[in-house]
PDB file of N, CA and C in Angstrom:
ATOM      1  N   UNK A   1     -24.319   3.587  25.604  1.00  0.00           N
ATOM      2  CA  UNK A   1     -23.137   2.875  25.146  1.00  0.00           C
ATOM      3  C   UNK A   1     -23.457   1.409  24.832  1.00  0.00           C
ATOM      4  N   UNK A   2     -24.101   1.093  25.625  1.00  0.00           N
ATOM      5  CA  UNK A   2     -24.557  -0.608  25.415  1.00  0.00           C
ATOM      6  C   UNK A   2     -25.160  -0.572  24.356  1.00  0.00           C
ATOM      7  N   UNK A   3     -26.676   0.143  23.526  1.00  0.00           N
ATOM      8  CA  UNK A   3     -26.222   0.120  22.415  1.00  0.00           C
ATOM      9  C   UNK A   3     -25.911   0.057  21.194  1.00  0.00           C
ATOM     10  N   UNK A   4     -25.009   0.725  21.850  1.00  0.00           N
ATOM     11  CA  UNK A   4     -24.258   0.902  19.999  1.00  0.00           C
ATOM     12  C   UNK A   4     -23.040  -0.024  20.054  1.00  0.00           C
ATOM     13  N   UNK A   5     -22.902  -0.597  21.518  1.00  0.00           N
ATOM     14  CA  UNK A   5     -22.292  -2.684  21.809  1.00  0.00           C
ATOM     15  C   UNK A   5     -22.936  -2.796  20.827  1.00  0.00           C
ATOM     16  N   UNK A   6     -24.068  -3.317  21.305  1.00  0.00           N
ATOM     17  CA  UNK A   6     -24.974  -4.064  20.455  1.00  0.00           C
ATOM     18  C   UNK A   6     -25.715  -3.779  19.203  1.00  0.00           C
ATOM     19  N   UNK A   7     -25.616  -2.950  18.417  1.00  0.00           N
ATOM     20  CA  UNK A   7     -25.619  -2.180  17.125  1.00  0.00           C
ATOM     21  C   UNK A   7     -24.324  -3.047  16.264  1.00  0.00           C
ATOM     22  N   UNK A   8     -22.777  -2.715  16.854  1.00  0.00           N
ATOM     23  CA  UNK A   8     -21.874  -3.373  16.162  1.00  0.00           C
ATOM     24  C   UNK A   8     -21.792  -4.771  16.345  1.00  0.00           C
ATOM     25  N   UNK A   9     -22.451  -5.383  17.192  1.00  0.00           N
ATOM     26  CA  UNK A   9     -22.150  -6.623  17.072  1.00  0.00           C
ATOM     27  C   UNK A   9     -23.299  -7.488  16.454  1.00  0.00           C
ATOM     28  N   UNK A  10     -24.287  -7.300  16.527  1.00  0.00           N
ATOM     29  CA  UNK A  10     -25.368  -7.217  15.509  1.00  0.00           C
ATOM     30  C   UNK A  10     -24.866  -7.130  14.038  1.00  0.00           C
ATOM     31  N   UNK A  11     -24.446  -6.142  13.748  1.00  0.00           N
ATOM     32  CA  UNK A  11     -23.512  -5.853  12.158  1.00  0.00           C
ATOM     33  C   UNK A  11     -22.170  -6.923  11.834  1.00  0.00           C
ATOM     34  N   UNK A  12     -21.567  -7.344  12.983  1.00  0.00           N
ATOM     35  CA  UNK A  12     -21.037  -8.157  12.708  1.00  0.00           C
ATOM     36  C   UNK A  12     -21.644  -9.765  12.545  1.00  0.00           C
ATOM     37  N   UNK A  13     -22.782  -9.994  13.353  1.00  0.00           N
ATOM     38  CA  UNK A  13     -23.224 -11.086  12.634  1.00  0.00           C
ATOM     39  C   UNK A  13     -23.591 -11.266  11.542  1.00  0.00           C
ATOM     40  N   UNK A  14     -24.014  -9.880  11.281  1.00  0.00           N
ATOM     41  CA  UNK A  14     -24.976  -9.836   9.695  1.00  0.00           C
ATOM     42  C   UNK A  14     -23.589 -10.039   8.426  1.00  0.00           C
ATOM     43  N   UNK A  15     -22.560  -9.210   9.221  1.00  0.00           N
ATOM     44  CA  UNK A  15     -21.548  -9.769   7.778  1.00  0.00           C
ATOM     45  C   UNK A  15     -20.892 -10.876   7.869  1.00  0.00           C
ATOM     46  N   UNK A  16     -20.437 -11.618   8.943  1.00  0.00           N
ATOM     47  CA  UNK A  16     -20.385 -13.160   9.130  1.00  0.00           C
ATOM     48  C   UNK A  16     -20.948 -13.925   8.226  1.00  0.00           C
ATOM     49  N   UNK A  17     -22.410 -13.635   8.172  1.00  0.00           N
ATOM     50  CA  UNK A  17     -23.536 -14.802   7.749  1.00  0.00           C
ATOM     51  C   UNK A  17     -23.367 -14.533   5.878  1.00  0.00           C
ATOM     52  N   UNK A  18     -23.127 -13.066   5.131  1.00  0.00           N
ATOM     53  CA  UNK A  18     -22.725 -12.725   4.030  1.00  0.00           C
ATOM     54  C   UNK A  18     -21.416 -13.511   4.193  1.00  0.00           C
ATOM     55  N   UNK A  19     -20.532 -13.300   4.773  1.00  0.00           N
ATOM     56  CA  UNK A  19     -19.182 -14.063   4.322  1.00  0.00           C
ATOM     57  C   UNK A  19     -19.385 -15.298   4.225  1.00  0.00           C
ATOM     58  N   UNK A  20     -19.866 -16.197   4.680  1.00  0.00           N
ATOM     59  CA  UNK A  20     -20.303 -18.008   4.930  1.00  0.00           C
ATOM     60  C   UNK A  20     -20.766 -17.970   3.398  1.00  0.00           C
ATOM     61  N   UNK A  21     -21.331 -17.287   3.134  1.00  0.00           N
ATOM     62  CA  UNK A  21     -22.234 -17.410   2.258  1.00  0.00           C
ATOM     63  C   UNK A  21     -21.242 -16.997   0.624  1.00  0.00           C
ATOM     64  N   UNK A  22     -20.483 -15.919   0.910  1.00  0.00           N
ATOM     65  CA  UNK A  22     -19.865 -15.641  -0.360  1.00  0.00           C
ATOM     66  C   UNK A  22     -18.512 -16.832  -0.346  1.00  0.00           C
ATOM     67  N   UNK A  23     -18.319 -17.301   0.914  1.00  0.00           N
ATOM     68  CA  UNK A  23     -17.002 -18.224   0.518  1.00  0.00           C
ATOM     69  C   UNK A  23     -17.612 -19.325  -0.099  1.00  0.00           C
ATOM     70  N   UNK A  24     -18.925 -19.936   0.093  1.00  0.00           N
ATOM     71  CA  UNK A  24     -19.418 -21.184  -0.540  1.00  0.00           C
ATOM     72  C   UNK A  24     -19.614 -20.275  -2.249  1.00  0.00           C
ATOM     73  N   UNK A  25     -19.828 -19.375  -2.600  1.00  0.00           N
ATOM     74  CA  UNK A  25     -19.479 -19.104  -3.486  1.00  0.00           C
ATOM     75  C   UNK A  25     -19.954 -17.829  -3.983  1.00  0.00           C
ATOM     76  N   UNK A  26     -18.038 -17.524  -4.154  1.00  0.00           N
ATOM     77  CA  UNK A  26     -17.734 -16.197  -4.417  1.00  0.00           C
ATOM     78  C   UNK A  26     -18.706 -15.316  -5.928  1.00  0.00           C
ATOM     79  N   UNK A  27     -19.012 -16.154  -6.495  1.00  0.00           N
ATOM     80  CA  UNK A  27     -19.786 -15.023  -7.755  1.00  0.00           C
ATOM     81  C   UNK A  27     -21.062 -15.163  -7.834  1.00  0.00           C
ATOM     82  N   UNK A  28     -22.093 -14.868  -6.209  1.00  0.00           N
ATOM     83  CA  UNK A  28     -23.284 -14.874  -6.208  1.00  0.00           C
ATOM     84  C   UNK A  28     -23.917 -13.441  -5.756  1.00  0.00           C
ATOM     85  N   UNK A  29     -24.031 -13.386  -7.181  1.00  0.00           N
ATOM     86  CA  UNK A  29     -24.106 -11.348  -7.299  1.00  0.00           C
ATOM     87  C   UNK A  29     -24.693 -10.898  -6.504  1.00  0.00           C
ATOM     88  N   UNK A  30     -25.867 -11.865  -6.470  1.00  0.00           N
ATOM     89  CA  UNK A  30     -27.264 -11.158  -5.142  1.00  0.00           C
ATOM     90  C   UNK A  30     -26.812 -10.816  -3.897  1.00  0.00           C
ATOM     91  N   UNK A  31     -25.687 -11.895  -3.028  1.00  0.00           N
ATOM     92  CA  UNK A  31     -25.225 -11.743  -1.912  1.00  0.00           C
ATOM     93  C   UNK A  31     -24.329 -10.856  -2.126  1.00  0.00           C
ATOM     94  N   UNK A  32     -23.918 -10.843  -3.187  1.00  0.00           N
ATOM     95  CA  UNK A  32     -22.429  -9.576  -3.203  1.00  0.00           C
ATOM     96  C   UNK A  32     -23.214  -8.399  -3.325  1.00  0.00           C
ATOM     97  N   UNK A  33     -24.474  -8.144  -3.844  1.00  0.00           N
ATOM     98  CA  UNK A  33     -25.054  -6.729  -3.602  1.00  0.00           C
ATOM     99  C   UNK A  33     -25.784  -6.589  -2.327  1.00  0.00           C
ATOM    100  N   UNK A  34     -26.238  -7.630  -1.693  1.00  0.00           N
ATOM    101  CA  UNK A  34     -26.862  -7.313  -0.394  1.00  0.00           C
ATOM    102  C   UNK A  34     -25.613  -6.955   0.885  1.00  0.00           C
ATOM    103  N   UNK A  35     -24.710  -7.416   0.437  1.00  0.00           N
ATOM    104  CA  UNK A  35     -23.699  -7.234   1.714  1.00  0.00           C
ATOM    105  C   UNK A  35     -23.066  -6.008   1.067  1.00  0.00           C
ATOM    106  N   UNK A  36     -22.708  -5.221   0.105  1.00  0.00           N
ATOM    107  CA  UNK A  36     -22.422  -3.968  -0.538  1.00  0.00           C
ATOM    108  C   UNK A  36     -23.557  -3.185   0.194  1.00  0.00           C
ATOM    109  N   UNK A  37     -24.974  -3.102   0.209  1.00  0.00           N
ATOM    110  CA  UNK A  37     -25.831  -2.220   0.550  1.00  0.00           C
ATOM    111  C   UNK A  37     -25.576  -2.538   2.093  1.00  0.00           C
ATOM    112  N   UNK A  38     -25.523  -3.636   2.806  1.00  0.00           N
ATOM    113  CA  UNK A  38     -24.932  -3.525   4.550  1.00  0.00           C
ATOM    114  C   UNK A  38     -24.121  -2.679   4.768  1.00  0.00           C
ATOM    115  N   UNK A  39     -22.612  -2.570   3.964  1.00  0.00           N
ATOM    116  CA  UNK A  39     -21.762  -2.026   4.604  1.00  0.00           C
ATOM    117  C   UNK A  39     -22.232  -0.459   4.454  1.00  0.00           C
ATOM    118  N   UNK A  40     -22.522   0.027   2.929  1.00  0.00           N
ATOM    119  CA  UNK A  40     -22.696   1.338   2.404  1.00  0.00           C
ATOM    120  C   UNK A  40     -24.000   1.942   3.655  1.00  0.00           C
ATOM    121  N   UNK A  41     -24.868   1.695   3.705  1.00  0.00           N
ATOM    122  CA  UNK A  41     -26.399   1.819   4.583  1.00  0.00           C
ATOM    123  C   UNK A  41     -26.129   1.638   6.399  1.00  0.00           C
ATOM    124  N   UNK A  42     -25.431   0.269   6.689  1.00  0.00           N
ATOM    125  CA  UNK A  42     -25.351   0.851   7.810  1.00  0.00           C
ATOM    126  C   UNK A  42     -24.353   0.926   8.705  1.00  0.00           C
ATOM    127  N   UNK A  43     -23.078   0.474   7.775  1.00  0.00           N
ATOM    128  CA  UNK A  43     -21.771   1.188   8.674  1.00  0.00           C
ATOM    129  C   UNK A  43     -21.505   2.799   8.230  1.00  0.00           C
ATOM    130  N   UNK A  44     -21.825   2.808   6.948  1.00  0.00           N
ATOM    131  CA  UNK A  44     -21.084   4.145   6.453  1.00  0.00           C
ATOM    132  C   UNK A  44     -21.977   4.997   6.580  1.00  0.00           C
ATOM    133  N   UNK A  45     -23.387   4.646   6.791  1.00  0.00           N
ATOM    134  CA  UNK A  45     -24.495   5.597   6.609  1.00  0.00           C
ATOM    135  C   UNK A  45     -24.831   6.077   5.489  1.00  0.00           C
ATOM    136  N   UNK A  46     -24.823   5.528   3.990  1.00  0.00           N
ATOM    137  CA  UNK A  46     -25.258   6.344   3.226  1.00  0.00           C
ATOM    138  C   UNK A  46     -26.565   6.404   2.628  1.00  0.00           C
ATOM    139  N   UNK A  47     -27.072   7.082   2.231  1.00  0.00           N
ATOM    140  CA  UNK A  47     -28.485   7.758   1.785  1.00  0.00           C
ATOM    141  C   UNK A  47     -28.424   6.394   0.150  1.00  0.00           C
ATOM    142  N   UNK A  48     -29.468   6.459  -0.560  1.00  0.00           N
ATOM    143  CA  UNK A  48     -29.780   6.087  -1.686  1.00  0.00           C
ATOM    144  C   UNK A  48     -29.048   6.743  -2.760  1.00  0.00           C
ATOM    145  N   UNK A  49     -29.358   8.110  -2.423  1.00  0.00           N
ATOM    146  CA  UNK A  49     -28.811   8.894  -3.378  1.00  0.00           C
ATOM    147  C   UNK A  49     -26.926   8.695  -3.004  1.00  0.00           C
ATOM    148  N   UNK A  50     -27.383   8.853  -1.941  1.00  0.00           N
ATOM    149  CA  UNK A  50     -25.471   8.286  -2.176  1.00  0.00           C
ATOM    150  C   UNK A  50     -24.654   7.407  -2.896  1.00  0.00           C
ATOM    151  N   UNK A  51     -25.517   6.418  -2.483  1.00  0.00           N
ATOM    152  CA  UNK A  51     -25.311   5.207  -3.179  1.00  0.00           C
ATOM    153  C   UNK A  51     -25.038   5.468  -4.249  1.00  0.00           C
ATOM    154  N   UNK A  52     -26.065   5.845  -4.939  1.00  0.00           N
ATOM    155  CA  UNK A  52     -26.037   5.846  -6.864  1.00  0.00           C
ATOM    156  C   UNK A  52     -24.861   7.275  -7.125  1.00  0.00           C
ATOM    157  N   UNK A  53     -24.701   8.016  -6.640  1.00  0.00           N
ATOM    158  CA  UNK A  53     -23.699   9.015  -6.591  1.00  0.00           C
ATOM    159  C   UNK A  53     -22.671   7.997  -6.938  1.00  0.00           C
ATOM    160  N   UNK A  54     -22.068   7.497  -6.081  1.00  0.00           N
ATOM    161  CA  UNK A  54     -21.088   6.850  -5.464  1.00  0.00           C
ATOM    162  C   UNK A  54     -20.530   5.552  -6.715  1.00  0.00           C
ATOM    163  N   UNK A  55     -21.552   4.716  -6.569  1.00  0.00           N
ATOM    164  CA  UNK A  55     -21.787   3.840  -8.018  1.00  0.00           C
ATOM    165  C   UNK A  55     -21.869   4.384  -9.395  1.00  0.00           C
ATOM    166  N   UNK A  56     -22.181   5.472  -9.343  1.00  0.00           N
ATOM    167  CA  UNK A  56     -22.546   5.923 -10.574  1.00  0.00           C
ATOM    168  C   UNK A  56     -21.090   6.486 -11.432  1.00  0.00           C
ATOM    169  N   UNK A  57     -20.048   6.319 -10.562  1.00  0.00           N
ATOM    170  CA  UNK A  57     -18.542   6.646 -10.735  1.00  0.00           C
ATOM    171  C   UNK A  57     -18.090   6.097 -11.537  1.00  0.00           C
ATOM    172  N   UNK A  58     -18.607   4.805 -10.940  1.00  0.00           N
ATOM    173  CA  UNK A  58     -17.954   3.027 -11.440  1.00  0.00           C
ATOM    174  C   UNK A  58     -17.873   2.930 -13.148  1.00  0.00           C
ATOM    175  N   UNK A  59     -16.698   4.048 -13.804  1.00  0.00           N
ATOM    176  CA  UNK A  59     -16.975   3.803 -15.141  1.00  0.00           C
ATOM    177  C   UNK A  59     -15.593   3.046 -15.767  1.00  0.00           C
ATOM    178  N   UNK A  60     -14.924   2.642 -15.248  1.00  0.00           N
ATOM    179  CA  UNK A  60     -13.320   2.049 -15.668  1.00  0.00           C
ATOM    180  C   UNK A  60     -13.482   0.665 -15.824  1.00  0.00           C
ATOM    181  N   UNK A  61     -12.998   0.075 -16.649  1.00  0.00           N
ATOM    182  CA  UNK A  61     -12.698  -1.472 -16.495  1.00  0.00           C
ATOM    183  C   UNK A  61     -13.290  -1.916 -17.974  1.00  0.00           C
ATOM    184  N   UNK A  62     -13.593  -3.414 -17.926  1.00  0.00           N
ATOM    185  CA  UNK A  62     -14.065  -3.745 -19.074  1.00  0.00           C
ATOM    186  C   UNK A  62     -14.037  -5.399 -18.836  1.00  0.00           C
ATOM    187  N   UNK A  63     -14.979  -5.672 -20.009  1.00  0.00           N
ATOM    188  CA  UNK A  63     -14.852  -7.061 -20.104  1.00  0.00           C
ATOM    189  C   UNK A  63     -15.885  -7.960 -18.993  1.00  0.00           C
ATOM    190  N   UNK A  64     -15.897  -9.203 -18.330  1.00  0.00           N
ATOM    191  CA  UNK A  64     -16.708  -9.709 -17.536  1.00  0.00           C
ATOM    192  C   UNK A  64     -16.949  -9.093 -16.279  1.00  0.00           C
ATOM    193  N   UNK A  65     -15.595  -8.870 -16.071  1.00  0.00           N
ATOM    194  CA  UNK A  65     -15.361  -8.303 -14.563  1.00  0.00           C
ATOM    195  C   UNK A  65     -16.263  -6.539 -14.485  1.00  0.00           C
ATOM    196  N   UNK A  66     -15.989  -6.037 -15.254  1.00  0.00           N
ATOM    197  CA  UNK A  66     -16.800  -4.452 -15.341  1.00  0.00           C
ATOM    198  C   UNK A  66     -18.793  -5.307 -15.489  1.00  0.00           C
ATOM    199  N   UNK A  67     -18.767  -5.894 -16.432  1.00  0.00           N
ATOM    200  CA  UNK A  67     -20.087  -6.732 -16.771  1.00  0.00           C
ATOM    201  C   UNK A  67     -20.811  -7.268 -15.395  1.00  0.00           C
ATOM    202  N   UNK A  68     -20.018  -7.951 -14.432  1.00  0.00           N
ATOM    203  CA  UNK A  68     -20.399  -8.303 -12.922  1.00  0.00           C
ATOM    204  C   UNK A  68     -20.566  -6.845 -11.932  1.00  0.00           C
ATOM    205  N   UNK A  69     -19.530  -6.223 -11.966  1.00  0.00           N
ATOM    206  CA  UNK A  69     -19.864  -5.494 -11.391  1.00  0.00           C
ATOM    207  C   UNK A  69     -20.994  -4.696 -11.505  1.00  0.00           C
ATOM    208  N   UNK A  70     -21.436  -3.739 -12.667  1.00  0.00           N
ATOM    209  CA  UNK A  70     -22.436  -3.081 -13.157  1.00  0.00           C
ATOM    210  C   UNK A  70     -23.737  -4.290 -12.695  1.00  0.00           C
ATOM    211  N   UNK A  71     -23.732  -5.497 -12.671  1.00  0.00           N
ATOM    212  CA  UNK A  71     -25.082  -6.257 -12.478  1.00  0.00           C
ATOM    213  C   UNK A  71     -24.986  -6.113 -10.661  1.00  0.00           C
ATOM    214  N   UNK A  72     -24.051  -5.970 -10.352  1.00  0.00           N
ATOM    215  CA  UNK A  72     -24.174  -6.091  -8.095  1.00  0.00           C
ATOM    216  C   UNK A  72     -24.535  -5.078  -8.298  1.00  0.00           C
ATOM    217  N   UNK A  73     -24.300  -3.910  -8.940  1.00  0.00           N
ATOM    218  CA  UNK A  73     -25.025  -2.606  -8.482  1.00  0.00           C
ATOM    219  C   UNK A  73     -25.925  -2.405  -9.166  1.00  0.00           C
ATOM    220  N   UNK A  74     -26.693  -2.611 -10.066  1.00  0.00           N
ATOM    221  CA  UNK A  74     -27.920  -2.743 -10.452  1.00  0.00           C
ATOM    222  C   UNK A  74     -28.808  -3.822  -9.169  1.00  0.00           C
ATOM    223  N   UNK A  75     -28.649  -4.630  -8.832  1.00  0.00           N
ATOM    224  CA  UNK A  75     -29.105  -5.268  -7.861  1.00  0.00           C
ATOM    225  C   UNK A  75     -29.177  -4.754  -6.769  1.00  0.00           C
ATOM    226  N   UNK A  76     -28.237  -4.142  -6.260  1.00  0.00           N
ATOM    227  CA  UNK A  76     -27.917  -3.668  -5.143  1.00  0.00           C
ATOM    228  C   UNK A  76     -29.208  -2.656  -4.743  1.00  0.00           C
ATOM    229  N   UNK A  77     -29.504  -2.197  -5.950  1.00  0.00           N
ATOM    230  CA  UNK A  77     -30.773  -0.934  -5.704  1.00  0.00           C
ATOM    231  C   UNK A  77     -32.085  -1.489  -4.836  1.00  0.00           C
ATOM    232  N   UNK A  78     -32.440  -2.724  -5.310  1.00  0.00           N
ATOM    233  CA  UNK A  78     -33.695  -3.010  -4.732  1.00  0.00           C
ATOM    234  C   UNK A  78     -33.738  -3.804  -3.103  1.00  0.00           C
ATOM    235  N   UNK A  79     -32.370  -3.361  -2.980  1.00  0.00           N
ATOM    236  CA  UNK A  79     -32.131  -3.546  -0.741  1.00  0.00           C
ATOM    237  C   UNK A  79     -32.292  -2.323  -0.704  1.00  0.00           C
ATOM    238  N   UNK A  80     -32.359  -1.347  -1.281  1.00  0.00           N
ATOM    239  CA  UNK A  80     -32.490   0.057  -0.744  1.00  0.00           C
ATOM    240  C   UNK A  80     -33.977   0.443  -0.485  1.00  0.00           C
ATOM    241  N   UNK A  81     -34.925   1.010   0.593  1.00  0.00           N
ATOM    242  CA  UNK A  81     -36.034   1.111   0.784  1.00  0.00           C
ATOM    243  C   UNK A  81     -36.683   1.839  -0.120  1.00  0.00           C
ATOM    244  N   UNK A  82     -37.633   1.426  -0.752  1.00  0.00           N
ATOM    245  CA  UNK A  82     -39.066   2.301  -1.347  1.00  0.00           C
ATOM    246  C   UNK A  82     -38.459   3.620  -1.176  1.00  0.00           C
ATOM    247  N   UNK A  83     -38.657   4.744  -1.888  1.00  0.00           N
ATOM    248  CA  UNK A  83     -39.010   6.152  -1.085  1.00  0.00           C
ATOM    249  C   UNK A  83     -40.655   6.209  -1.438  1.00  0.00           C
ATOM    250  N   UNK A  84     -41.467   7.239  -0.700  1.00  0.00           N
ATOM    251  CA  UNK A  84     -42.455   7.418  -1.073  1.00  0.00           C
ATOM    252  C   UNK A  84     -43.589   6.771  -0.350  1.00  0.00           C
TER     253      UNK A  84
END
């Protein structure tokens, strides 16, 4: 039990230190894809392939905002480990 204390609270520092970081400023894609691959990887548990499953959805929108997004998840790939 202690832990997986210390598992979540660990995770909560790690997204603390992403939030500090996205409030000094909110459209810094890199941090917005590294804290996207935190939550997806190790709260939710998902695989790589999940990931891109999952992202690979992401087809609605348009304009800058669709344009940002598609670049965090293109980024987002290379926090995901090597396979191989």
């Amino acid at each position: 039990m202690n832990s997986l204390v210390g598992f979540f609270t660990a995770q909560k520092t790690k997204l603390a230190e992403f939030a500090g970081k996205l409030l000094k400023n909110p459209r810094a894609v890199l941090e917005r894809a590294a804290l996207e691959v935190l939550i997806a990887r190790e709260l939710y548990g998902l695989s790589l392939e999940d990931w891109q499953h999952l992202t690979g959805t992401f087809t609605f929108g348009g304009g800058d905002s669709k344009a940002e997004l598609d670049e965090i998840i293109r980024q987002s790939l290379a926090f995901w480990p090597k396979a191989g």
